[in-house]
C-alpha atoms as a PDB file:
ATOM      1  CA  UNK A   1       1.394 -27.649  -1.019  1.00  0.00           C
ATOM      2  CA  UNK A   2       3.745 -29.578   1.395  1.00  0.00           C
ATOM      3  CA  UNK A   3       7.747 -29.944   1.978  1.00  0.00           C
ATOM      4  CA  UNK A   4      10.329 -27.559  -0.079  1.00  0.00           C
ATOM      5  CA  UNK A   5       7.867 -26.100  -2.639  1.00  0.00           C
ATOM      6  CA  UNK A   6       5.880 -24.816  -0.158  1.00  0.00           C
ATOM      7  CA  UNK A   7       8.504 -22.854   1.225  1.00  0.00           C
ATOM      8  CA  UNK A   8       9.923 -21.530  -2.136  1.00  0.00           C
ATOM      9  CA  UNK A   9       6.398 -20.841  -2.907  1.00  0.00           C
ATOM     10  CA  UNK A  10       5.892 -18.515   0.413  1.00  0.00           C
ATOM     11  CA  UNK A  11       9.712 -17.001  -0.321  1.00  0.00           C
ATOM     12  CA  UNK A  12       8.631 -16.038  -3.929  1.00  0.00           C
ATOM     13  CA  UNK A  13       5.146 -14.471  -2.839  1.00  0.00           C
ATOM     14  CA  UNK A  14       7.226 -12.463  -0.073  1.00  0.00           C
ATOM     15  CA  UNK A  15       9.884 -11.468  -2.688  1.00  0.00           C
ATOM     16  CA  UNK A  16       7.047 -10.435  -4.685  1.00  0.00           C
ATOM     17  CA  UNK A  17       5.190  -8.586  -2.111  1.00  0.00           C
ATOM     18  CA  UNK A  18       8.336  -6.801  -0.915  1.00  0.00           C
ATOM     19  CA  UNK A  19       8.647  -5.334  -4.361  1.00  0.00           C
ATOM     20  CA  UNK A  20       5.388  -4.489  -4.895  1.00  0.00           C
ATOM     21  CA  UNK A  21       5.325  -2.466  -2.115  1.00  0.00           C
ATOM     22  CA  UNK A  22       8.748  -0.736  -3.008  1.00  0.00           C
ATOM     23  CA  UNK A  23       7.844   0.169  -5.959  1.00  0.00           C
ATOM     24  CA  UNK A  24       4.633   1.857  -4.574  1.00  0.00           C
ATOM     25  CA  UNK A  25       6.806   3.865  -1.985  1.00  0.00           C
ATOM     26  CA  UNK A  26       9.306   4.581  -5.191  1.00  0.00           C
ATOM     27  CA  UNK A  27       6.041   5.946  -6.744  1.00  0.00           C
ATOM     28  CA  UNK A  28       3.767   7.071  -4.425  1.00  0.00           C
ATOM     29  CA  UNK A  29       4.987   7.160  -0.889  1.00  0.00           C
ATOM     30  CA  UNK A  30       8.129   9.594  -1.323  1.00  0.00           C
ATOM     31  CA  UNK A  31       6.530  12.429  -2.292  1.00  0.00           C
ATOM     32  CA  UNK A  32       3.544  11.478  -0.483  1.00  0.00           C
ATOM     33  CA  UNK A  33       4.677  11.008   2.630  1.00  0.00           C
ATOM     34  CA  UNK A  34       6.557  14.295   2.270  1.00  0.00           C
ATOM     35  CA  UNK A  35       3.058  15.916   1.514  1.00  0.00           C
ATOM     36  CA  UNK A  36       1.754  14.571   4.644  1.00  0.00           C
ATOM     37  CA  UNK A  37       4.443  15.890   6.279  1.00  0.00           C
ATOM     38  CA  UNK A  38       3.382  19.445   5.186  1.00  0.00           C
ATOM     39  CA  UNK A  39      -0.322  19.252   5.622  1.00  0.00           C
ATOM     40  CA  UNK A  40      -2.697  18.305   8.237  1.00  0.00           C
ATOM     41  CA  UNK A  41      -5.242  17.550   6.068  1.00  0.00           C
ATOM     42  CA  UNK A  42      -3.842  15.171   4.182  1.00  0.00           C
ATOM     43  CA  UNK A  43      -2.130  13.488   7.166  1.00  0.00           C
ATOM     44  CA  UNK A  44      -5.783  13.192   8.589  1.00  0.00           C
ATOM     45  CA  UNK A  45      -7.221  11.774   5.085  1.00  0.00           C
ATOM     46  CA  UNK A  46      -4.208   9.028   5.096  1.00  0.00           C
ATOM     47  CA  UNK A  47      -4.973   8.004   8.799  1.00  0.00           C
ATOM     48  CA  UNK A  48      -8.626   7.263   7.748  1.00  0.00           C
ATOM     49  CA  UNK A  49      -7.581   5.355   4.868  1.00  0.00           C
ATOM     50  CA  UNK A  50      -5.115   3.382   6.961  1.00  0.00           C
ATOM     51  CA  UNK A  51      -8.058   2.757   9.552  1.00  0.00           C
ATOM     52  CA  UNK A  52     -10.283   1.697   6.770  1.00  0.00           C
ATOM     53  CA  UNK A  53      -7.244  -0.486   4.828  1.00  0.00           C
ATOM     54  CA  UNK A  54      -7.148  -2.508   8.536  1.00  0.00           C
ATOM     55  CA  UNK A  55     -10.850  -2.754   9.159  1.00  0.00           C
ATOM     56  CA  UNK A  56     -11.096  -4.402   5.607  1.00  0.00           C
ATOM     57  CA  UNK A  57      -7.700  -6.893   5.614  1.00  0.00           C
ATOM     58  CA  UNK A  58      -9.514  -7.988   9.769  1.00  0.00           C
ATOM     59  CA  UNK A  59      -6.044  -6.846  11.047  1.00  0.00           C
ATOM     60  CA  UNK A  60      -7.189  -6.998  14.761  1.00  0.00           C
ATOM     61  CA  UNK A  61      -7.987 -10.785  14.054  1.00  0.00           C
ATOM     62  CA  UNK A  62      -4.721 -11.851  11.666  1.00  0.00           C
ATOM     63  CA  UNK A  63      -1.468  -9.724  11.440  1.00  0.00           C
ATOM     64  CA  UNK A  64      -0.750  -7.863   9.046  1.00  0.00           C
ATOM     65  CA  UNK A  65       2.006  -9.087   6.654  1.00  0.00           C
ATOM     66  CA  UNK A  66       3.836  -7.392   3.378  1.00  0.00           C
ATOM     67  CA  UNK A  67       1.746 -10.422   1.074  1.00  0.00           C
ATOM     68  CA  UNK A  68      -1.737  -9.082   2.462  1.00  0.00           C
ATOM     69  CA  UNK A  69      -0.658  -5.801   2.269  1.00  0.00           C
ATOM     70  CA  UNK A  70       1.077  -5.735  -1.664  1.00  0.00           C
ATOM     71  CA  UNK A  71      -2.470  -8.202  -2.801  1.00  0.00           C
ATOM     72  CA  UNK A  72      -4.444  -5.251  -0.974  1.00  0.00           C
ATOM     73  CA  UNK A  73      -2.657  -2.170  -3.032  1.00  0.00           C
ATOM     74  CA  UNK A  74      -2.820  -4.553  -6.229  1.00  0.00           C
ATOM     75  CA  UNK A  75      -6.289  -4.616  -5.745  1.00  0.00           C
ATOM     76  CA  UNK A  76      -6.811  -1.187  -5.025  1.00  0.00           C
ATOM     77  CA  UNK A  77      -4.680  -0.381  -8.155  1.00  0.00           C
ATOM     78  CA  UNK A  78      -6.920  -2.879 -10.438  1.00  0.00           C
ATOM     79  CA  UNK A  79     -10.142  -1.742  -9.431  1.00  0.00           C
ATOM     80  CA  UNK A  80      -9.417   1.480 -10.135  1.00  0.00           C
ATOM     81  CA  UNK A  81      -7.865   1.000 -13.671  1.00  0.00           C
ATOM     82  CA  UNK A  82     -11.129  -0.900 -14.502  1.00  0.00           C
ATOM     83  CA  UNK A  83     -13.129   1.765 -13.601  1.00  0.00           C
ATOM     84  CA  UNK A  84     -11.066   4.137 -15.352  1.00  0.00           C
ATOM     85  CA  UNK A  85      -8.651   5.556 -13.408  1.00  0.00           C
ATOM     86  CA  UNK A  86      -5.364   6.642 -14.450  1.00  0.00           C
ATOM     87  CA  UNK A  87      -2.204   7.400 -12.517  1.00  0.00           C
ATOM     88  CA  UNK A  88      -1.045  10.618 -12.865  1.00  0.00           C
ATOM     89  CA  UNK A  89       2.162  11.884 -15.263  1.00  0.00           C
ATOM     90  CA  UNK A  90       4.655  13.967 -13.289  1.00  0.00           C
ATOM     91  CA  UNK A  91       4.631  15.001 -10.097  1.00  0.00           C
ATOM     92  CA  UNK A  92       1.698  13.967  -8.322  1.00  0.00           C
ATOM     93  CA  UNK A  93      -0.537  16.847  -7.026  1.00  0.00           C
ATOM     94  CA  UNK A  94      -1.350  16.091  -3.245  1.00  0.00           C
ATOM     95  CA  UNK A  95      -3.887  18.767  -2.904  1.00  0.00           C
ATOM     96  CA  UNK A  96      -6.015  17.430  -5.135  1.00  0.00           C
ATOM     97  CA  UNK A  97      -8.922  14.858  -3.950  1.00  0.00           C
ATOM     98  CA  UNK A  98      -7.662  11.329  -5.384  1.00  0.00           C
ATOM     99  CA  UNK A  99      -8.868   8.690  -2.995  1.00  0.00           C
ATOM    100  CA  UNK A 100      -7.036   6.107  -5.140  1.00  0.00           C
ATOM    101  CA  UNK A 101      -3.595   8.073  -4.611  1.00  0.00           C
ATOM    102  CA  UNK A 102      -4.582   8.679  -0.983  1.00  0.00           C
ATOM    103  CA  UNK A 103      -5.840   4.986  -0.391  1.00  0.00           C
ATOM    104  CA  UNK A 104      -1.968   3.655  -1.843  1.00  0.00           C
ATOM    105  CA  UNK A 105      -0.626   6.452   0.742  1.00  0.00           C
ATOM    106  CA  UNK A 106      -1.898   4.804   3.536  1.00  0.00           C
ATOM    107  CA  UNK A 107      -0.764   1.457   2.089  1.00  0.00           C
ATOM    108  CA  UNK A 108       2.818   3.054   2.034  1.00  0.00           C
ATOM    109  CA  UNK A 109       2.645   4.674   5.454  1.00  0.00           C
ATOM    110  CA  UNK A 110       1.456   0.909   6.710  1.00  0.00           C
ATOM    111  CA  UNK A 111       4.181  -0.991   5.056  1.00  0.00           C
ATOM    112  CA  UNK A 112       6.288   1.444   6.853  1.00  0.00           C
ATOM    113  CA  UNK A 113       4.707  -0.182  10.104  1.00  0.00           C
ATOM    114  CA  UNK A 114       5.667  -3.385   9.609  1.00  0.00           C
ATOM    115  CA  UNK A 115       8.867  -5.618  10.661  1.00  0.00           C
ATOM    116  CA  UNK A 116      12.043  -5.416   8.866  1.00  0.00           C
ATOM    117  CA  UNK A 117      12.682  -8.572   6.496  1.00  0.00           C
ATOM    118  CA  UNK A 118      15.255 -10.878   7.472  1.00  0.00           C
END
């Protein structure tokens, strides 16, 4: 598309994005990122899932940007509901093994990474 709706077009799908990724730190990355704060291991597990996140969205060809990243966790997040996955109800326990909940960590600690809307 060309001229204004173009541009409303790319504000709406940042708009979007931004929230989408809000809402995952509302519902992942607090408590998260305070688990990784408290455990080496799971700081370790979340810095190979952000590795793998970049190797798979070619970050060291393209930048990455809060659309590519929100489409990446929505991904992540339907994939796993088709194959049966389920988000957890409460608190979420960080020592268990959940490589969805770890894999939407790393999406959280990258979103932290990148530059402040304008």
């Amino acid at each position: 598309m060309n001229g204004l709706f173009s541009g409303a077009a790319a504000r709406a799908a940042l708009k979007s994005a931004h929230a989408c990724l809000a809402e995952l730190m509302t519902t992942v990355g607090v408590s998260g990122l305070d688990a990784v704060a408290q455990s080496p291991g799971l700081l370790a597990a979340v810095d190979q899932h952000e590795a793998g996140i970049r190797d798979s969205l070619s970050t060291d060809v393209r930048p990455l940007t809060p659309v590519i990243l929100a489409a990446y966790a929505e991904g992540v997040r339907d994939a796993a509901f088709k194959h049966g996955w389920r988000p957890p109800v409460g608190d979420i326990d960080w020592a268990g093994d959940d490589w969805v909940l770890t894999r939407l960590l790393a999406v959280c600690t990258l979103s932290r990474t990148l530059p402040a809307s304008r």
